[in-house]
Protein backbone atom coordinates (compact mmCIF):
# COMPACT_ATOMS: atom_id res chain seq x y z
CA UNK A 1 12.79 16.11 12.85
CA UNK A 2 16.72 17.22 12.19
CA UNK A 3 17.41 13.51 13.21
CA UNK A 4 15.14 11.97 11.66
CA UNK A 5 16.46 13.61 8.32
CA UNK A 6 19.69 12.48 9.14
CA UNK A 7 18.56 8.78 9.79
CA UNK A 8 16.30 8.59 7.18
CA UNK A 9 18.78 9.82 4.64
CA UNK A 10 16.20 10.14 0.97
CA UNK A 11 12.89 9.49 2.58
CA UNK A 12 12.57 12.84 4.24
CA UNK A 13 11.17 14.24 1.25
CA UNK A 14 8.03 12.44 2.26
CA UNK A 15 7.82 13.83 5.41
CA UNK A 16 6.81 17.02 3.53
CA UNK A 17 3.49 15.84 2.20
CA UNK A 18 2.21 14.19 5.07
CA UNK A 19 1.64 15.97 8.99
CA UNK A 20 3.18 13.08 10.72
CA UNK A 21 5.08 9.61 10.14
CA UNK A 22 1.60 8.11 11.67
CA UNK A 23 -0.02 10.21 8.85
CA UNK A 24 2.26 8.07 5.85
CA UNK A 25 2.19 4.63 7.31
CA UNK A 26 -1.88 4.80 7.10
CA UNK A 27 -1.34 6.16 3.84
CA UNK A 28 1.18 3.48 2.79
CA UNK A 29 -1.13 1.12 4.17
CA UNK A 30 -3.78 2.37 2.46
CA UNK A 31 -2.54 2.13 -0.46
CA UNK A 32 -1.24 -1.12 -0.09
CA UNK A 33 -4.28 -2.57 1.32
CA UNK A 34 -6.26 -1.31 -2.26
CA UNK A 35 -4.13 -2.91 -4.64
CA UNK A 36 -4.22 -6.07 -2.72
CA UNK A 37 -8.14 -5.76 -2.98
CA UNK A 38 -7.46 -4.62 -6.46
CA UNK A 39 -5.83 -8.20 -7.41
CA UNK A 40 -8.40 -9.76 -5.41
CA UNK A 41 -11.21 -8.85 -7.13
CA UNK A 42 -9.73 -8.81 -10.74
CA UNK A 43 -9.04 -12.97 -9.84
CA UNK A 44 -12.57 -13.32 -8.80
CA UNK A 45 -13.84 -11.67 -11.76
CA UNK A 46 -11.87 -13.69 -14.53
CA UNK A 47 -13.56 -16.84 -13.32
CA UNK A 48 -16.73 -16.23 -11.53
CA UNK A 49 -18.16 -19.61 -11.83
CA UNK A 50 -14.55 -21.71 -10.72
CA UNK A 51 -13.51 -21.13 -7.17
CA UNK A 52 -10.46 -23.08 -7.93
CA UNK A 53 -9.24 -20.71 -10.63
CA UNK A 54 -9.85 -17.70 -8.70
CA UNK A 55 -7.37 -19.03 -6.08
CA UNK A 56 -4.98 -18.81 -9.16
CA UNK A 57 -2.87 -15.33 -9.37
């Protein structure tokens, strides 16, 4: 972990509030994979009845 530290320079700190590196990519992932849904679905909603305009961020 000493060289990861070293390698990783100011993202050890987020070592400390997951188990493993596995353990904050899925949470990274996640997270990222929720917002995406997020925007998604707040598109869709504005314009339920145009396709077209949903397509539009």
């Amino acid at each position: 972990m000493h060289g990861g530290k070293m390698r990783l320079g100011y993202f050890y700190p987020l070592y400390g509030y997951f188990p493993s590196k596995d353990d904050l990519v899925v949470a990274y992932l996640e997270e990222r994979n929720r917002r995406f849904w997020a925007l998604f679905d707040s598109a869709v909603n504005k314009h339920p009845s145009d396709p077209k305009a949903q397509l539009r961020l």
